[in-house]
Protein backbone atom coordinates (compact mmCIF):
# COMPACT_ATOMS: atom_id res chain seq x y z
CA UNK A 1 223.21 249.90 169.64
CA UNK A 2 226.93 251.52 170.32
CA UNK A 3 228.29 251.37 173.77
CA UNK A 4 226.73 255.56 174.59
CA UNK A 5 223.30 254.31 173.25
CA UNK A 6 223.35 251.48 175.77
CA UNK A 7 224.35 252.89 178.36
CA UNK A 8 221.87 255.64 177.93
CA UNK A 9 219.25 253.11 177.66
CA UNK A 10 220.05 251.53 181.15
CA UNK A 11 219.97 254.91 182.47
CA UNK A 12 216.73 255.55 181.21
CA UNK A 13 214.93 252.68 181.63
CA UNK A 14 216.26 252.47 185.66
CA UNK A 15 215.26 257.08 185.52
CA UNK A 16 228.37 234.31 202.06
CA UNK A 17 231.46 233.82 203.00
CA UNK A 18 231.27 231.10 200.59
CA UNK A 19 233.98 229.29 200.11
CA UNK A 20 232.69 226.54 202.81
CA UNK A 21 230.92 226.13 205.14
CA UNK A 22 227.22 227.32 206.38
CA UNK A 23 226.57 230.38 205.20
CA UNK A 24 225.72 232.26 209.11
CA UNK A 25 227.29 235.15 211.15
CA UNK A 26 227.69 238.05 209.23
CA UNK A 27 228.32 238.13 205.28
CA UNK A 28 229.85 239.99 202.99
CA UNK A 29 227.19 241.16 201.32
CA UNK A 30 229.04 242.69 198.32
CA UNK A 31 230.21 239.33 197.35
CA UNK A 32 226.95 238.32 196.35
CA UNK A 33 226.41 239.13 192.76
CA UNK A 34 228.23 238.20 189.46
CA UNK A 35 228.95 240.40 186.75
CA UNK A 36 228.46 237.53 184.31
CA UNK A 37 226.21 234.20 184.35
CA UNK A 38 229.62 232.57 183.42
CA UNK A 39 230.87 233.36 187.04
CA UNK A 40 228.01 232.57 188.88
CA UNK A 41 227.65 229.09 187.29
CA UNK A 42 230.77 228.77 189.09
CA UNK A 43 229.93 229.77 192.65
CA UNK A 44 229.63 227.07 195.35
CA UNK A 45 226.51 225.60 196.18
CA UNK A 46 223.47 227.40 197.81
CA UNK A 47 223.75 226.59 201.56
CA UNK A 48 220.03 228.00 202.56
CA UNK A 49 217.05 229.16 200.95
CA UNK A 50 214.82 231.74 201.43
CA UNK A 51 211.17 230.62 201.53
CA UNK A 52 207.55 232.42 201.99
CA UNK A 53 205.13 230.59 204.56
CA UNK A 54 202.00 231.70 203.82
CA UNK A 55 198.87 231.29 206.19
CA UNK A 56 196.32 233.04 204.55
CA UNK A 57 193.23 230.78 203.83
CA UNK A 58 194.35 228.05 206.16
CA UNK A 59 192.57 229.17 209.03
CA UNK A 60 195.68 230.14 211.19
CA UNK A 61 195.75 233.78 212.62
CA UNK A 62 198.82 234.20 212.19
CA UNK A 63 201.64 236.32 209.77
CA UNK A 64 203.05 235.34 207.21
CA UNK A 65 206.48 234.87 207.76
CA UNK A 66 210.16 234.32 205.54
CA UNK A 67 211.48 230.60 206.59
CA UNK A 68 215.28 229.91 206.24
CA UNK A 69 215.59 226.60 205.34
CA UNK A 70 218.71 224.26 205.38
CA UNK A 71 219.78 223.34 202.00
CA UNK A 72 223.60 222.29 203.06
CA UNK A 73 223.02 218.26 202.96
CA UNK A 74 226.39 217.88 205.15
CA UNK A 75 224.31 220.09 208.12
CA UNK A 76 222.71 218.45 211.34
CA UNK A 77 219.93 220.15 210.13
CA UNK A 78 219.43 219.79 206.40
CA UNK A 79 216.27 219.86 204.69
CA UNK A 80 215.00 221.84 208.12
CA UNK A 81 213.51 225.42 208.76
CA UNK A 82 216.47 227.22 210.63
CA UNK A 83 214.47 230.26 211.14
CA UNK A 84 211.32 232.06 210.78
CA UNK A 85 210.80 235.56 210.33
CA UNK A 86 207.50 236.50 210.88
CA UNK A 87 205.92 239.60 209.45
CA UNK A 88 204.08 242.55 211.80
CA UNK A 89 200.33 241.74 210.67
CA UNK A 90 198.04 239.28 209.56
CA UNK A 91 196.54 238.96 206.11
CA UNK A 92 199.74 239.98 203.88
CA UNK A 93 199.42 236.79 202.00
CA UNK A 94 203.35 236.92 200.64
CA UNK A 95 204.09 235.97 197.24
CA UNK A 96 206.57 236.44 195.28
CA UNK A 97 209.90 238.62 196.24
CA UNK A 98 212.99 239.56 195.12
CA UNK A 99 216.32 241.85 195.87
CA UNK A 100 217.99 245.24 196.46
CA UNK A 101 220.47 244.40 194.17
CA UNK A 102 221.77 241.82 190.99
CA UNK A 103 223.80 241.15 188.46
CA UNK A 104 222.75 244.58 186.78
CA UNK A 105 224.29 246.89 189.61
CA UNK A 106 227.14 244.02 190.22
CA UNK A 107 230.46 246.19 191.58
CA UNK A 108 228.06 249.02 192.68
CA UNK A 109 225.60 248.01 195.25
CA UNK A 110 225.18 244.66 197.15
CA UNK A 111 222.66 242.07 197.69
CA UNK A 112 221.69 242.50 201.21
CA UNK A 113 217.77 243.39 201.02
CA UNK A 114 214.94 241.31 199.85
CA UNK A 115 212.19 243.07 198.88
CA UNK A 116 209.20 241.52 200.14
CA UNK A 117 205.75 242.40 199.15
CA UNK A 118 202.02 241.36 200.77
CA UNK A 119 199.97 240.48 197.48
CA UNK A 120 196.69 241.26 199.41
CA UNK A 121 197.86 243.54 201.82
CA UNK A 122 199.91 245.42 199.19
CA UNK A 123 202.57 246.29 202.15
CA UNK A 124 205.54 245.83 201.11
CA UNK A 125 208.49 244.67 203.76
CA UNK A 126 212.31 245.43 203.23
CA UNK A 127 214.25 242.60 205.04
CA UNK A 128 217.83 242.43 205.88
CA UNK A 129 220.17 239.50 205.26
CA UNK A 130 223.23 240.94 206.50
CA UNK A 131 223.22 238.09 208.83
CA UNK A 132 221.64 235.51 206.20
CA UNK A 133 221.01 232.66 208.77
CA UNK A 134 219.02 235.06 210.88
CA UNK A 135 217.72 237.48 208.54
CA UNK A 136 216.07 240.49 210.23
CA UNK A 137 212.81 243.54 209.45
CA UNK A 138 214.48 246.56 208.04
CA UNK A 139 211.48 248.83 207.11
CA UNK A 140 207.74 248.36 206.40
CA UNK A 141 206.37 250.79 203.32
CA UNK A 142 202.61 250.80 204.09
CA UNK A 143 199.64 250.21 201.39
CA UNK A 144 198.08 253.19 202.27
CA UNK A 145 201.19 255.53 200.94
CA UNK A 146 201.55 253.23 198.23
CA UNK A 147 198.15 254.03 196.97
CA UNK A 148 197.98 257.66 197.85
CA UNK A 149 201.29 258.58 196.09
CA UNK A 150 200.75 255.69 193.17
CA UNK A 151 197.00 254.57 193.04
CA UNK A 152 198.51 251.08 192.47
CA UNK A 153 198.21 247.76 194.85
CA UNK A 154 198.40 244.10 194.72
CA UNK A 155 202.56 243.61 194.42
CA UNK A 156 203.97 241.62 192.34
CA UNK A 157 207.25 240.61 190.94
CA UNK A 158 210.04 242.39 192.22
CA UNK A 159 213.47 243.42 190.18
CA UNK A 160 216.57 245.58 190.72
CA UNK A 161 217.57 248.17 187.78
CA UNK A 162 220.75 248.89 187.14
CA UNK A 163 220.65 252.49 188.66
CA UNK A 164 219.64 251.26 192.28
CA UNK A 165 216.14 251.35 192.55
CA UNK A 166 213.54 248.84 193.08
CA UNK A 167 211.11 248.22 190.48
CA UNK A 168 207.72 246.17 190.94
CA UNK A 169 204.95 244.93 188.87
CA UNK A 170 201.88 245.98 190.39
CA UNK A 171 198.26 243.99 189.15
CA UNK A 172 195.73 246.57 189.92
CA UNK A 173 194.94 250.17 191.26
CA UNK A 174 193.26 251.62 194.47
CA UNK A 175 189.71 249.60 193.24
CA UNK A 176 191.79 246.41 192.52
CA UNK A 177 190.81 247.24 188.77
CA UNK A 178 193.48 246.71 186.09
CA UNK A 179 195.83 247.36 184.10
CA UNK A 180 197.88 248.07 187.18
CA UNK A 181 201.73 249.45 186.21
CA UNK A 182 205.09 249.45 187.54
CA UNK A 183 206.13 250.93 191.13
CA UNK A 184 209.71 252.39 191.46
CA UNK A 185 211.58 252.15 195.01
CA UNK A 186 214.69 254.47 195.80
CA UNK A 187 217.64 252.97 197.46
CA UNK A 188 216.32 254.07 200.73
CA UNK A 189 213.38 252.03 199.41
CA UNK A 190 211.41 254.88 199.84
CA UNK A 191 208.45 255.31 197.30
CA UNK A 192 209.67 256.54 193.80
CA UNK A 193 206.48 256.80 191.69
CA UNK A 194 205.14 254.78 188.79
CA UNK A 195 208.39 253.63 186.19
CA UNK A 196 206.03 253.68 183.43
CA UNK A 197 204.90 256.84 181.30
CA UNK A 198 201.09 255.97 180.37
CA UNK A 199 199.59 252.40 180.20
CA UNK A 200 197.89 253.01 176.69
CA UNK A 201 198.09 248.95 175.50
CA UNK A 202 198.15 247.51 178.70
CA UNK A 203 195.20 245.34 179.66
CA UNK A 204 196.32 243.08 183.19
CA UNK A 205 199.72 242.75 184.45
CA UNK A 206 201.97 240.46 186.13
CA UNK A 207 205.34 239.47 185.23
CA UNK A 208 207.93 241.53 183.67
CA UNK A 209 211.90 240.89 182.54
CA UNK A 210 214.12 243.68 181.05
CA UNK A 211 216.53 243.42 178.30
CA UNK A 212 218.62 246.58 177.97
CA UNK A 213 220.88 245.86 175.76
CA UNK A 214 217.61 245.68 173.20
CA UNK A 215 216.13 248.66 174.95
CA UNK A 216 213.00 246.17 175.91
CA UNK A 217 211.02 245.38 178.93
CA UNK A 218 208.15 242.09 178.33
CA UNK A 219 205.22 241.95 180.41
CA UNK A 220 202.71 239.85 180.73
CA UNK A 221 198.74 239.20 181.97
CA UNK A 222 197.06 237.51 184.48
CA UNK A 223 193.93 239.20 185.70
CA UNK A 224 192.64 242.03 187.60
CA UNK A 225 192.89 241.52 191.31
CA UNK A 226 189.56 241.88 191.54
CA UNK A 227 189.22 238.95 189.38
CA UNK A 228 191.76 236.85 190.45
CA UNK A 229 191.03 236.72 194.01
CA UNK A 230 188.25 235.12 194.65
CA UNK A 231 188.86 232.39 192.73
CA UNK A 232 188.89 231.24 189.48
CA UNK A 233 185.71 231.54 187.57
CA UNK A 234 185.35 229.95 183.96
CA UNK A 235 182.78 232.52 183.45
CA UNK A 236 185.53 234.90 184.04
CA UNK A 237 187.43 233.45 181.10
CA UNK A 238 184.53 233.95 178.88
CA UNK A 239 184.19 237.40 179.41
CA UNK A 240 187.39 238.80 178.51
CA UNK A 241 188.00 238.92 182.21
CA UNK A 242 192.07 237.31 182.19
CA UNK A 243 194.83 238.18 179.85
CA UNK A 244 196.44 236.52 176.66
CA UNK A 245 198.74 239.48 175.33
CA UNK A 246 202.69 239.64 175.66
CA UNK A 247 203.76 243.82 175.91
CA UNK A 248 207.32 244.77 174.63
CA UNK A 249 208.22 247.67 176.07
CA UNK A 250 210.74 250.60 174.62
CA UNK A 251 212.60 250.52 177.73
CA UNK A 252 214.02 253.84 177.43
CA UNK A 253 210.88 255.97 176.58
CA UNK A 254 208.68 253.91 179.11
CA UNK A 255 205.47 252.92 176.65
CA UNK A 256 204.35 249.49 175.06
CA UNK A 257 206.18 249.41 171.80
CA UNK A 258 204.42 246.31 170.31
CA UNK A 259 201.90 243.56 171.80
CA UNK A 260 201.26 240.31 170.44
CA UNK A 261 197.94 238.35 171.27
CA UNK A 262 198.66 235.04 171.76
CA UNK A 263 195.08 234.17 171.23
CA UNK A 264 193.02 230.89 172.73
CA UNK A 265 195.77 229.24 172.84
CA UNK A 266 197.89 232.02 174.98
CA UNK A 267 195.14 232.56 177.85
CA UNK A 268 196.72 233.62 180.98
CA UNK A 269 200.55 233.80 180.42
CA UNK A 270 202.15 233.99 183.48
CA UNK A 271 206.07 234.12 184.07
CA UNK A 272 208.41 235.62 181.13
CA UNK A 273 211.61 234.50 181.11
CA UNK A 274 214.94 236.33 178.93
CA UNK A 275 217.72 234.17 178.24
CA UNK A 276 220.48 235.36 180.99
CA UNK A 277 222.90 236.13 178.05
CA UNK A 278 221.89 240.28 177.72
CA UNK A 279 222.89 239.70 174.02
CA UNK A 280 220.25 237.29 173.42
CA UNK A 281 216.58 238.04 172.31
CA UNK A 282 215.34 234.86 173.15
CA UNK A 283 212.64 233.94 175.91
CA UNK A 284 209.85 232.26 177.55
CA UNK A 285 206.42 232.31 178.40
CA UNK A 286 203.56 229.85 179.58
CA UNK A 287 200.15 230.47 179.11
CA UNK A 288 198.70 228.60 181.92
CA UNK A 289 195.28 227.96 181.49
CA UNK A 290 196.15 227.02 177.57
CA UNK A 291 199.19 225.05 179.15
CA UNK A 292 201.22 226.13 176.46
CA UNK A 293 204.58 227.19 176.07
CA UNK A 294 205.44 229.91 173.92
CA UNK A 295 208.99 231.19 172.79
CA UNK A 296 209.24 234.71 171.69
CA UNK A 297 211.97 236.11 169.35
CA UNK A 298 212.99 239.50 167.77
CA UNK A 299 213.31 239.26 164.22
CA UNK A 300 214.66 242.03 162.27
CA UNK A 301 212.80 245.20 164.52
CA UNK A 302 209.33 242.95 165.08
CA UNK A 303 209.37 241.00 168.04
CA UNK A 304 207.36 237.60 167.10
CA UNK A 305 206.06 234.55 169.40
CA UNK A 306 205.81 230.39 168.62
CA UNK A 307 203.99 227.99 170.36
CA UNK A 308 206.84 225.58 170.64
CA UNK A 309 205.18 223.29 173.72
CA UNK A 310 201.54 221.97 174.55
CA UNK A 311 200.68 220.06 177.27
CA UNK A 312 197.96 218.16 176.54
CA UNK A 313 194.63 218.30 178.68
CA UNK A 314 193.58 215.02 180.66
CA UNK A 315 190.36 213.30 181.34
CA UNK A 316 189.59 213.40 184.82
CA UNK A 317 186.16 211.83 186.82
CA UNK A 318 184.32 215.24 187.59
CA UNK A 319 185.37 217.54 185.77
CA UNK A 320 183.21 218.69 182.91
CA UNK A 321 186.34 218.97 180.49
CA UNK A 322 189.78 217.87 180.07
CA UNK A 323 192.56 219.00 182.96
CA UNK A 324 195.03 221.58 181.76
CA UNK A 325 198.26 220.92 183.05
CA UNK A 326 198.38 224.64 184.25
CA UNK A 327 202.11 225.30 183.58
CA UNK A 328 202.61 227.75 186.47
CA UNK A 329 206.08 228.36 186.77
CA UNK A 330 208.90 228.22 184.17
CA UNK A 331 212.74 229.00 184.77
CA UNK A 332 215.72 228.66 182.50
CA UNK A 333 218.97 227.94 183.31
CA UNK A 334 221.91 229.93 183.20
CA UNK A 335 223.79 228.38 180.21
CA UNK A 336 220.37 229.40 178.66
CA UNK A 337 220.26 225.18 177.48
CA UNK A 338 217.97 224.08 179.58
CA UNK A 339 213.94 224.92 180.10
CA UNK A 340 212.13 223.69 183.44
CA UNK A 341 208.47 224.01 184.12
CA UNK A 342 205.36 223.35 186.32
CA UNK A 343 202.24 221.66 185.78
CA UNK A 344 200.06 222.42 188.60
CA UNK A 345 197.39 220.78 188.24
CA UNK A 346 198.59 217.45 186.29
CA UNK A 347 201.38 217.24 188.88
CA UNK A 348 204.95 216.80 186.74
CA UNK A 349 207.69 218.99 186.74
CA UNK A 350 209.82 219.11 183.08
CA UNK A 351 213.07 219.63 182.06
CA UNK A 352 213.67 220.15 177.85
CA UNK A 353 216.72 221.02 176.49
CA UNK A 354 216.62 224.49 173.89
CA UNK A 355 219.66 224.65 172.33
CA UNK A 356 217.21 225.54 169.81
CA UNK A 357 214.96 227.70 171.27
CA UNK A 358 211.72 227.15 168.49
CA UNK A 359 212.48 223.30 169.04
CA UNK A 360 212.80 222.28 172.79
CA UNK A 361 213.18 218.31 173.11
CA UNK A 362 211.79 216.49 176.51
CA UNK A 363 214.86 215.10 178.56
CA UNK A 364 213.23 214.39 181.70
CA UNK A 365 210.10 214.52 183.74
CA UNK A 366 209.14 214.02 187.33
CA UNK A 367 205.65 213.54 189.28
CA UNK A 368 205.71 214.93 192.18
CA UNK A 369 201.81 215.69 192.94
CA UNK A 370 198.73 216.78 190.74
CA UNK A 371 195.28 215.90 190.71
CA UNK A 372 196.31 213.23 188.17
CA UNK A 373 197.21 210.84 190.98
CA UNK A 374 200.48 210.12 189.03
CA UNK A 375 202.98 211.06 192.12
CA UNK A 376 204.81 208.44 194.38
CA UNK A 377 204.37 208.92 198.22
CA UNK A 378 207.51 211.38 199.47
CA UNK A 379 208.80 210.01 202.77
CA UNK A 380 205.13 208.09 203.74
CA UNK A 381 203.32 211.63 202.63
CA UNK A 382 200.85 211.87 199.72
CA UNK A 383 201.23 215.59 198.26
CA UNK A 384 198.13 217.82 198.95
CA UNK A 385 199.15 219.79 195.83
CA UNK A 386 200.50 220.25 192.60
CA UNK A 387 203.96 221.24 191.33
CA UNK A 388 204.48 225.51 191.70
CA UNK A 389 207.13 227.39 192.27
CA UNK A 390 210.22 226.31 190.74
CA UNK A 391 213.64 227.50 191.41
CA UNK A 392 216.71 226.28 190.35
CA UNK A 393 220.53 226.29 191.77
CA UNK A 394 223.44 228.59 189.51
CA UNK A 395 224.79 226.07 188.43
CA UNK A 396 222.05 224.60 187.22
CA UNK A 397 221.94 221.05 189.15
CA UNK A 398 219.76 221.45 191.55
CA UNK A 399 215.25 222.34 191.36
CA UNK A 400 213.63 223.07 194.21
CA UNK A 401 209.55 223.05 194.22
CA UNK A 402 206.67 224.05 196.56
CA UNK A 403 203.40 223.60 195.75
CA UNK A 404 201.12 226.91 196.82
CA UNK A 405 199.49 229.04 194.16
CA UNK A 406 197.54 231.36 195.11
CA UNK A 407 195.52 230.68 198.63
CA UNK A 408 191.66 231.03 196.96
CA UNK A 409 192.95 228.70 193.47
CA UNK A 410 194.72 225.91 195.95
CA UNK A 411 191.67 225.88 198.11
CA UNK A 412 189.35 225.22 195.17
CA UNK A 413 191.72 222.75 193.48
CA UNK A 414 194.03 221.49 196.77
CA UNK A 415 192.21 222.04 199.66
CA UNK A 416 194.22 219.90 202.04
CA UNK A 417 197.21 222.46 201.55
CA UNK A 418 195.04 224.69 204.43
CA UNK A 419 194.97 221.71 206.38
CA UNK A 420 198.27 219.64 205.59
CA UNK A 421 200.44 222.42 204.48
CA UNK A 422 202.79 222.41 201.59
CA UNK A 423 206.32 220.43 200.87
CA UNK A 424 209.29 221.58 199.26
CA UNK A 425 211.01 219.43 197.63
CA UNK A 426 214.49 219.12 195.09
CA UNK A 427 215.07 217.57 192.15
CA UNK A 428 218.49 216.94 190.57
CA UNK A 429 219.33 217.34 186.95
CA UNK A 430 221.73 216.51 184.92
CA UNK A 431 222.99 218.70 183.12
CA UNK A 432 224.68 216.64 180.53
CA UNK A 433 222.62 214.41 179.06
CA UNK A 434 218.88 215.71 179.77
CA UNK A 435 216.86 213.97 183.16
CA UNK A 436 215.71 214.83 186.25
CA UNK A 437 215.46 212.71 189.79
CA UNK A 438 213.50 213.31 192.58
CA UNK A 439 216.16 213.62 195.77
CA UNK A 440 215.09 211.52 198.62
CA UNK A 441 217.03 212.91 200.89
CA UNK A 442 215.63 216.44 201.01
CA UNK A 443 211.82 216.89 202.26
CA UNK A 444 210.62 219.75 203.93
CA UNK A 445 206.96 219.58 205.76
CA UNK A 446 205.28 222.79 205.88
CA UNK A 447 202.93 220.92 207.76
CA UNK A 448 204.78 220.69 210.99
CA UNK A 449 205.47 224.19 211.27
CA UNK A 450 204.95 225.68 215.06
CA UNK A 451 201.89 227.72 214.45
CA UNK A 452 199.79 225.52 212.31
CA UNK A 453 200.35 224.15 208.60
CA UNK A 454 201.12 227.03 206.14
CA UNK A 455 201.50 226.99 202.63
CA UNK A 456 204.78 227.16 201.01
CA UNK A 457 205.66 229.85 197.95
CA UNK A 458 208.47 231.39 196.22
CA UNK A 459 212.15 230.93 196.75
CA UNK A 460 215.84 232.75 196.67
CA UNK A 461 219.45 232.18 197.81
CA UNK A 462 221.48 234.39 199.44
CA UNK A 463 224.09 234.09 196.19
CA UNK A 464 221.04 234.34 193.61
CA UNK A 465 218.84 232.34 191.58
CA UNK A 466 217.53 231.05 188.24
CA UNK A 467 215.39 233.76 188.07
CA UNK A 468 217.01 236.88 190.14
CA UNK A 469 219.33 238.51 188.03
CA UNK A 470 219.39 240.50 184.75
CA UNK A 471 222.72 240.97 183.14
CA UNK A 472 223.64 244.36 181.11
């Protein structure tokens, strides 16, 4: 593809003070992106996070809310909830979120919204970090308009395009049926329509990461809201009722271009995840309930996908057969050399090194929680879950976890997250040589929050993540 035909292809497929220091008072906001993962490998540490507190299912009538949590560990208050930002209603059940802007618009727009959607609800709050200590309620875009102008609900994952808007996986429409599609904000984050041009192929959504540079988009499946959010059903399973396909998209014309069914052993793949390099075809994805990891690949002008990781299932008293390890959550780093992921319900957190991407080799491993019983006590406190969300520093040193699904899936597998609440913890790696370490130093108890316990989910710095920005 020649430099016209690529940028053509973006354009279709779109149509803190840092330098020490907390990162509080006002920012510049339009220092916040990179135009390459080179340079933001090289930015300073992440001084706070960004982190969902969830309350639905715990019995606390309360909103969700957007914590800001401490991450500087030469701060009074490390490892503490700085602020809370709590939503306008009850019953959002936040998710996962993401921003206004990335590496894709870098020089054009800056990262100063987070766009931050109710999975249940479907509203969909716009949040200002101009001030990213105190981050404040820009605009609320209601479900109702959503559906009326869309017929979609149940947001998703949340990405920038290059052009300025907003663009947002949605799992189901106005019935909470599937397949669901793709919702398009403006920069006024005003409703935009549906991105995609029909949803022949499509079966369930979830996830999705863009490659433009190869004129793809890859989405995956979960389930039908409808489906999903009760609980989780084996039944279900059995009756076609969750996903297994990968869809690559043409990114330019808007319409599946090529699925691949990843079969028994690819039920319910969750996150995708490009190499950051925009040159690179390689990626990720885990089928969780298979607990396999699978690495797709274009290959002359077919896009292909290798099981290149299974986790093993365990025996477990009570259960009627072996315990997946769930992988839940996968990120890679930004040298694109090193692979972390999740198993939720056996409780360890991974780190392999994919220098070659069809052969990943284990370098290190951590328990941290599970059903497994595997996991140390973390400062006198016995996890109520299993290892989630994952996200991990730029320069690639630094994991953070929580440990909240879904609320219906962690109260039938981890019910004392309702009453306990979740942790967050970090884990260092090094980089080097392969391992990982739980830190002891860093603990956070969503347990002793002010309103009740709440359950902890996704995660983002002001500067970006692991998983926030696509390069062009």
């Amino acid at each position: 593809m020649d430099r016209r035909q690529f940028l053509t292809s973006v354009a279709a497929g779109g149509s803190l003070a840092l330098a020490s220091g907390h990162l509080r008072g006002d920012d510049h906001c339009e220092d916040r992106t990179f135009a390459t993962p080179e340079e933001a490998r090289k930015s300073p540490p992440e001084k706070i996070a960004y982190v969902i507190g969830v309350y639905a299912g715990t019995g606390v009538k309360q909103p969700d809310y957007l914590a800001t949590v401490d991450l500087d560990p030469a701060s009074k208050t490390y490892s503490q909830v700085i602020h809370r930002l709590k939503m306008p209603n009850v019953g959002d059940e936040l998710h996962h979120f993401g921003w206004n802007a990335c590496g894709s618009c870098h020089g054009h727009r800056a990262r100063r919204y987070l766009i931050v959607p109710g999975l249940v609800s479907g509203r969909i709050h716009i949040i200002d970090t101009q001030q990213p200590d105190a981050p404040k309620l820009h605009k609320v875009i209601e479900p109702s308009e959503i559906v009326r102008q869309t017929k979609l609900t149940a947001p998703h994952t949340v990405h920038c395009l290059a052009d300025g808007r907003i663009m947002i996986s949605m799992l189901g429409d106005e019935q909470l049926n599937g397949p669901g599609g793709f919702l398009l904000l403006d920069e006024e984050f005003n409703i935009a329509g549906r991105w995609e041009a029909d949803t022949q192929g499509m079966n369930f959504n979830y996830d999705f990461w863009y490659q433009p540079r190869h004129n793809v988009m890859v989405s995956s499946e979960w389930g039908a809201p409808k489906t999903t959010r009760p609980g989780f059903q084996l039944d279900d399973v059995k009756a076609g009722k969750y996903g297994h396909h990968l869809h690559f998209w043409d990114w330019s014309k808007r319409r599946i271009a090529q699925s691949i069914d990843l079969g028994e052993q690819g039920m319910i793949p969750l996150e995708v995840r490009f190499h950051h390099n925009p040159a690179s075809t390689h990626g990720y994805v885990g089928a969780a309930l298979s607990s396999v990891m699978w690495h797709y690949f274009k290959e002359g002008q077919e896009w292909k996908a290798e099981k290149v990781i299974e986790v093993a299932g365990q025996e477990l008293k009570g259960w009627d057969f072996p315990v997946p390890g769930l992988i839940s959550d996968l990120v890679v780093s930004l040298d694109d050399r090193w692979l972390y992921f999740s198993n939720w319900l056996h409780g360890d957190v991974r780190q392999y090194d994919i220098s070659n991407p069809s052969k990943p080799k284990l370098t290190g491993q951590v328990w941290v929680g599970g059903l497994l019983g595997k996991a140390p006590k973390i400062h006198g406190k016995t996890a109520t879950g299993g290892p989630q969300m994952l996200q991990l520093s730029l320069d690639g040193k630094r994991l953070y976890v929580t440990d909240s699904l879904v609320s219906s899936w962690d109260n039938q597998f981890y019910p004392n997250i309702a009453k306990q609440g979740s942790i967050m913890l970090r884990v260092d790696a090094d980089t080097t040589k392969g391992g990982l370490t739980l830190n002891d130093r860093f603990f956070v108890d969503f347990g002793q929050e002010p309103d009740g316990p709440a359950r902890a989910h996704e995660m983002r710095f002001p500067l970006g993540d692991s998983t926030s920005d696509v390069w062009t």
